[in-house]
N, C-alpha and C. Protein backbone atom coordinates (compact mmCIF):
# COMPACT_ATOMS: atom_id res chain seq x y z
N UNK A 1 176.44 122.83 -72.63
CA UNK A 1 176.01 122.11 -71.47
C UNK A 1 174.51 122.30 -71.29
N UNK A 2 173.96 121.59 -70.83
CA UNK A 2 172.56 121.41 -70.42
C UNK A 2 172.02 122.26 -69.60
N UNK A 3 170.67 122.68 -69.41
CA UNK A 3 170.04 123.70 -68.17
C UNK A 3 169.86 122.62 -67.52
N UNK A 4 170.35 122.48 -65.96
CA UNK A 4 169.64 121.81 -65.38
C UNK A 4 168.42 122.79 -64.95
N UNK A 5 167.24 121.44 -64.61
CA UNK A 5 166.28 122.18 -63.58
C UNK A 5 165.74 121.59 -62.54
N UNK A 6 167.18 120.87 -61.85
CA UNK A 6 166.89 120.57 -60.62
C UNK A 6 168.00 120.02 -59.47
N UNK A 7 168.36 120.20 -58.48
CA UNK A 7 169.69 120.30 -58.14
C UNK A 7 170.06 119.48 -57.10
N UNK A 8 171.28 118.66 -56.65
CA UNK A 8 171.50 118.26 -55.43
C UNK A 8 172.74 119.09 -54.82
N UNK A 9 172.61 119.32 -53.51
CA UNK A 9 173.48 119.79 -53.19
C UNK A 9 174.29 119.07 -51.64
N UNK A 10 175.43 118.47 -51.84
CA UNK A 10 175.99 117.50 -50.72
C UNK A 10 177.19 118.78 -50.31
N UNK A 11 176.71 119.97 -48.88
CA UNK A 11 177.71 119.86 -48.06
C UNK A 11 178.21 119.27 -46.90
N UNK A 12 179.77 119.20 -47.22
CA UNK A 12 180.19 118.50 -45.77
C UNK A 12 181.81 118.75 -45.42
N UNK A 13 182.00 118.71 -44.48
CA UNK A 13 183.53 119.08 -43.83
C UNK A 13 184.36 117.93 -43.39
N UNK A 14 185.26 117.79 -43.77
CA UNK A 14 186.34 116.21 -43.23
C UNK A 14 187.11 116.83 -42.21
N UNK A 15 187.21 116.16 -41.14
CA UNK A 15 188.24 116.19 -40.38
C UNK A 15 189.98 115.94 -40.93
N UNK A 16 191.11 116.66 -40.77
CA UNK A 16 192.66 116.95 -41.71
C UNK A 16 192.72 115.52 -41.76
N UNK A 17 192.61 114.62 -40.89
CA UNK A 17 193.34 112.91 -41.18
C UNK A 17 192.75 112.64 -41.87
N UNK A 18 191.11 112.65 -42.52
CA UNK A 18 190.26 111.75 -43.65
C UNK A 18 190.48 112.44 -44.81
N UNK A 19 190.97 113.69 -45.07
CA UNK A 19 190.56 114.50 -46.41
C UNK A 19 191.30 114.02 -47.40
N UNK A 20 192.61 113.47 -47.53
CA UNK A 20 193.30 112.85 -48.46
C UNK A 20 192.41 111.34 -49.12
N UNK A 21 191.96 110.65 -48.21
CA UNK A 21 190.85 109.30 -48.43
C UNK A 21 189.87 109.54 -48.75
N UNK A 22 188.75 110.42 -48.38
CA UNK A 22 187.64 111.28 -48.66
C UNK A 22 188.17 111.59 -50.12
N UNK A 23 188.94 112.39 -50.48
CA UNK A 23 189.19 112.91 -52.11
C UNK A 23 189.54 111.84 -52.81
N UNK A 24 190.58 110.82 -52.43
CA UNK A 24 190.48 109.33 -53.54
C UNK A 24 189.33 109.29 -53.94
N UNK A 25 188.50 108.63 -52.53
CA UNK A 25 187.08 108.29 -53.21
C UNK A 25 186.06 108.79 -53.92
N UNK A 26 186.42 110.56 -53.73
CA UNK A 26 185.38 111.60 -54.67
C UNK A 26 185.98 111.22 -55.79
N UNK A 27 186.88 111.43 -55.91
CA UNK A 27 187.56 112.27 -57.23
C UNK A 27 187.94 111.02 -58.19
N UNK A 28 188.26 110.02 -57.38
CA UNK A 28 188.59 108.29 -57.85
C UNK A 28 187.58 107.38 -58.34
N UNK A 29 185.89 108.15 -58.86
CA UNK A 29 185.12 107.53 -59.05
C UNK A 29 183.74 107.62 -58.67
N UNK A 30 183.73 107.87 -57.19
CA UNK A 30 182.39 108.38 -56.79
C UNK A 30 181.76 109.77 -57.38
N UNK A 31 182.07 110.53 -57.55
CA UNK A 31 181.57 111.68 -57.90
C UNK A 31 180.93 111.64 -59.79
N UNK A 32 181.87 110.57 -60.46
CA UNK A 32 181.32 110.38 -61.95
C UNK A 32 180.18 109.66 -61.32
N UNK A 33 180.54 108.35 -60.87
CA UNK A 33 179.40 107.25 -60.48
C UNK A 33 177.94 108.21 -60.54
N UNK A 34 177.62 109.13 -59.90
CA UNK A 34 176.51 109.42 -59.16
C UNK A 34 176.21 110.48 -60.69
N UNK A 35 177.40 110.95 -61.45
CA UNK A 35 177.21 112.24 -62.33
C UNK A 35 176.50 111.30 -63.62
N UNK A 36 176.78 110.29 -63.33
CA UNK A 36 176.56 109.18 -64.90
C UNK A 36 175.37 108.42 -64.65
N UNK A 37 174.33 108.68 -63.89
CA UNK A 37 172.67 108.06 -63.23
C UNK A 37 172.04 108.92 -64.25
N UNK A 38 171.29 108.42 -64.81
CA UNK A 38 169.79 109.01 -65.97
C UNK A 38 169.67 109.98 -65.31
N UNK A 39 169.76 111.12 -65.86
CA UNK A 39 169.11 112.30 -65.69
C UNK A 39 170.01 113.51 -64.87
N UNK A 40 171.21 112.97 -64.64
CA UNK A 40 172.13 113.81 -64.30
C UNK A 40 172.82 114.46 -65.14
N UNK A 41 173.18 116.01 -64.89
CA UNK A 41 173.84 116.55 -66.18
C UNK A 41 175.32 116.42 -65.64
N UNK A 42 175.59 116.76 -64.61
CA UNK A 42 177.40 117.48 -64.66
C UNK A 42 177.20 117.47 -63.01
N UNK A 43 178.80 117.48 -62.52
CA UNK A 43 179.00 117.68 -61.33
C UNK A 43 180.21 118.86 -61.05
N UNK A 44 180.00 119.21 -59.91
CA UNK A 44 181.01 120.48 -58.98
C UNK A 44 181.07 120.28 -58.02
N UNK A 45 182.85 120.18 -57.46
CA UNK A 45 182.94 120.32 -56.45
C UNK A 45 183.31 121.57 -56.19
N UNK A 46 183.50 122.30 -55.04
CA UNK A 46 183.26 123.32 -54.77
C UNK A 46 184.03 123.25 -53.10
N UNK A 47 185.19 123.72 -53.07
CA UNK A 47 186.43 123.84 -51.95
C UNK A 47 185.85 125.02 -51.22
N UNK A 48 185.62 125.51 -49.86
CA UNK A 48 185.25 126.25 -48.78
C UNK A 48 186.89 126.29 -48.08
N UNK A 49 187.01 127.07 -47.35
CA UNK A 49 187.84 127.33 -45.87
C UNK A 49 187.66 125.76 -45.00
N UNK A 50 188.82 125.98 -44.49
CA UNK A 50 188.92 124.96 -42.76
C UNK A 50 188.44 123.36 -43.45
N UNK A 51 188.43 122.78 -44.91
CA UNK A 51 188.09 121.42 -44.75
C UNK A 51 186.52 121.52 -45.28
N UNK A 52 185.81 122.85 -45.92
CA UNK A 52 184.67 122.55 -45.78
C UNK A 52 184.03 122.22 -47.93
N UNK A 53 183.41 121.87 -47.87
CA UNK A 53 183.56 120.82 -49.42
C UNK A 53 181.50 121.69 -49.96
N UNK A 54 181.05 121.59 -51.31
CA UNK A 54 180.36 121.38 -51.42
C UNK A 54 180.26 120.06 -53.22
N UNK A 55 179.38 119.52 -52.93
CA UNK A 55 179.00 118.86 -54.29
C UNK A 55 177.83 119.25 -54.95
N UNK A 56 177.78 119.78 -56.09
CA UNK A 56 176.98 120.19 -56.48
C UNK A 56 176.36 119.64 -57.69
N UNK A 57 175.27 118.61 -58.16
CA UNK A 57 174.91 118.46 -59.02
C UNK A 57 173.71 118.79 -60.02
N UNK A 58 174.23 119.37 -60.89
CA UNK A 58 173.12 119.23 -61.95
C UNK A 58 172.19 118.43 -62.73
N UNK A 59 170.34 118.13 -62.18
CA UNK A 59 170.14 117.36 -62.70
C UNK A 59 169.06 117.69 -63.92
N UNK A 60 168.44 117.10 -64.52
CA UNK A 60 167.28 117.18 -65.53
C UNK A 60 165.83 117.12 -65.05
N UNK A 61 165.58 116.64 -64.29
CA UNK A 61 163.88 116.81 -62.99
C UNK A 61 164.04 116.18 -61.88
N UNK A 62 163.03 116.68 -61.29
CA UNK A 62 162.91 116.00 -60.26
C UNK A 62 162.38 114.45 -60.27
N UNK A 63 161.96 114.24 -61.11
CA UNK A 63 161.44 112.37 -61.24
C UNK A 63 163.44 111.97 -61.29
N UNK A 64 164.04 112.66 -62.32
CA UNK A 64 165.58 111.37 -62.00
C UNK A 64 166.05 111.71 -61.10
N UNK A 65 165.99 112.65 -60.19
CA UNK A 65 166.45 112.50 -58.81
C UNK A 65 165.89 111.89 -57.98
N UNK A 66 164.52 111.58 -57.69
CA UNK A 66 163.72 110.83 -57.42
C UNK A 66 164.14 108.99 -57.80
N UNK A 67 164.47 108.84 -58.77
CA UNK A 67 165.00 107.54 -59.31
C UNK A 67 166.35 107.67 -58.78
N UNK A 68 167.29 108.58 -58.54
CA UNK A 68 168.22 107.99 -57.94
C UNK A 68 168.20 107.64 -56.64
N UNK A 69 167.14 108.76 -55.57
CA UNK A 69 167.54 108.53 -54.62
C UNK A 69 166.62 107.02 -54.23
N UNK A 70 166.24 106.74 -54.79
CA UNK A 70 165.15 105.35 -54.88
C UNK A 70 165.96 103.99 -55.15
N UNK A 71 167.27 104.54 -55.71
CA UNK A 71 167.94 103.18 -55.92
C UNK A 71 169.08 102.67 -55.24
N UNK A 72 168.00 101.81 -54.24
CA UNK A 72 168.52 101.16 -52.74
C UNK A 72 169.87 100.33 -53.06
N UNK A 73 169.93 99.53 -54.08
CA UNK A 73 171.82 99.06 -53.92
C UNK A 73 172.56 99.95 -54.42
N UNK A 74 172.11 100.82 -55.19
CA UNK A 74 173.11 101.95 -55.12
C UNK A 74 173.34 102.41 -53.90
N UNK A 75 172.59 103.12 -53.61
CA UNK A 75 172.28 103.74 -52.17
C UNK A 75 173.54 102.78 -50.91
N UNK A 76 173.32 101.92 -51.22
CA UNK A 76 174.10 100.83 -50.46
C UNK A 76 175.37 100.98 -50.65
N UNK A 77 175.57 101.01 -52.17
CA UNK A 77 176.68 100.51 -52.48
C UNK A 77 177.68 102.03 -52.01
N UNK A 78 177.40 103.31 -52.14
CA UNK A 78 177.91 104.12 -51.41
C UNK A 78 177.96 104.20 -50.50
N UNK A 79 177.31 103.57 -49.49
CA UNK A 79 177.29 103.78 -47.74
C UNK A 79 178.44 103.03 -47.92
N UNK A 80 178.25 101.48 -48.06
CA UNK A 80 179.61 101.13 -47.72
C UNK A 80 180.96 101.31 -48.20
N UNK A 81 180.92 102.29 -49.26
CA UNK A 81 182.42 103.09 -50.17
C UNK A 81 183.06 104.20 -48.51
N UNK A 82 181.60 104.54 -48.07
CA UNK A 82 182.35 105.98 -47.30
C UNK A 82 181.92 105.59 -45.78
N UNK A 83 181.97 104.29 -45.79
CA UNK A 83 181.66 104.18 -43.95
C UNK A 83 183.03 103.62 -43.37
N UNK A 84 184.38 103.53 -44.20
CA UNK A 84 185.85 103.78 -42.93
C UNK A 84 186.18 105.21 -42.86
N UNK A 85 185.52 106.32 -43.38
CA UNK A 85 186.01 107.26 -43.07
C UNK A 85 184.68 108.27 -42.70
N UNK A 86 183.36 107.81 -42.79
CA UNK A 86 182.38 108.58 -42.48
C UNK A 86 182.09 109.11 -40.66
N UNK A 87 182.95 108.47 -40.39
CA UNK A 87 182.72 109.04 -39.28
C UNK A 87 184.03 110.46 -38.70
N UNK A 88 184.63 110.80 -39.94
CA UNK A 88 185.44 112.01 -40.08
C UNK A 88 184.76 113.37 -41.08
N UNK A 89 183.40 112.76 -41.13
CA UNK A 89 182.54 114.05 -42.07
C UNK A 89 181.56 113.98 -41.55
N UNK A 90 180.85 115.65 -41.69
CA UNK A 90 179.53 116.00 -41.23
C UNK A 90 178.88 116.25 -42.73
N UNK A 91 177.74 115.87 -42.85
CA UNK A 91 177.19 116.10 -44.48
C UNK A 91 176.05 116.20 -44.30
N UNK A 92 175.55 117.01 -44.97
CA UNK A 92 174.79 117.56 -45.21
C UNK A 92 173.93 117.86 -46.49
N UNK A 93 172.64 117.45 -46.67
CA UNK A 93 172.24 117.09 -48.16
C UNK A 93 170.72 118.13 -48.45
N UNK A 94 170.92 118.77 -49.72
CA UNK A 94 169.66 119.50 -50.07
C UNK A 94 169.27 119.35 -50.98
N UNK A 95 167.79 119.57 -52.12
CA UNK A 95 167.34 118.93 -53.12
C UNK A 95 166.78 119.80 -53.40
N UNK A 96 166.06 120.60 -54.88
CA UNK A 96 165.29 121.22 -55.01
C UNK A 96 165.72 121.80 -55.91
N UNK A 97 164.74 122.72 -56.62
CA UNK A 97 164.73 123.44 -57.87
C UNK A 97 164.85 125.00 -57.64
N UNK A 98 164.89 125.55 -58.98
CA UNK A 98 166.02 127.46 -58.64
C UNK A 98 164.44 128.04 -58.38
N UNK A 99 163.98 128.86 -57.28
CA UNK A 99 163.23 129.55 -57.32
C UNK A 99 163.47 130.57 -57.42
N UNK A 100 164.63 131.17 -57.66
CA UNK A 100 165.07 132.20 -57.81
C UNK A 100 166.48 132.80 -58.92
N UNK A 101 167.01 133.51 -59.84
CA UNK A 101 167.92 133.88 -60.78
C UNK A 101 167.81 134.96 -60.95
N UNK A 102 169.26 135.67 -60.52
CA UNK A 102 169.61 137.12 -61.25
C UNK A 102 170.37 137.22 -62.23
């Protein structure tokens, strides 16, 4: 597998009625979709307590994360995948590279 050296990180928590619909749509497509953009290496999800989720991706720089988050019908085309159930998740999004490894 690849080093990434640069990372996204999507946490967020579903409310019990969305989490079954929420996971179709991760696991049913969205989560390759976003893993298969230039410059992405691999994706993780990552299960917490009480409903709480992280996504974790590995990318190759910051310029193809930069190109993804730049690409407005994409961008689109996910809002409207997760807006009948977005209002049953809090999310939360971070970007950036390892300044740190033990």
């Amino acid at each position: 597998m690849k080093e990434a050296k640069y990372f996204l990180a999507v946490r967020f928590s579903i409310e019990p009625q969305a989490e079954a619909q929420v996971m179709r749509w991760l696991e049913g497509g969205h989560a390759a979709e976003v893993a298969k953009q230039p410059g992405f290496l691999w994706c993780r999800k990552i299960k917490g307590a009480s409903g709480a989720y992280l996504m974790l991706y590995g990318i190759e720089s910051k310029a193809a994360f930069l190109s993804y988050e730049n690409n407005v019908s994409l961008k689109k085309k996910f809002a409207d995948e997760r807006a009948p159930f977005e209002k049953h998740m809090k999310i939360d999004r971070f970007h950036g590279e390892v300044d740190f490894s033990a």
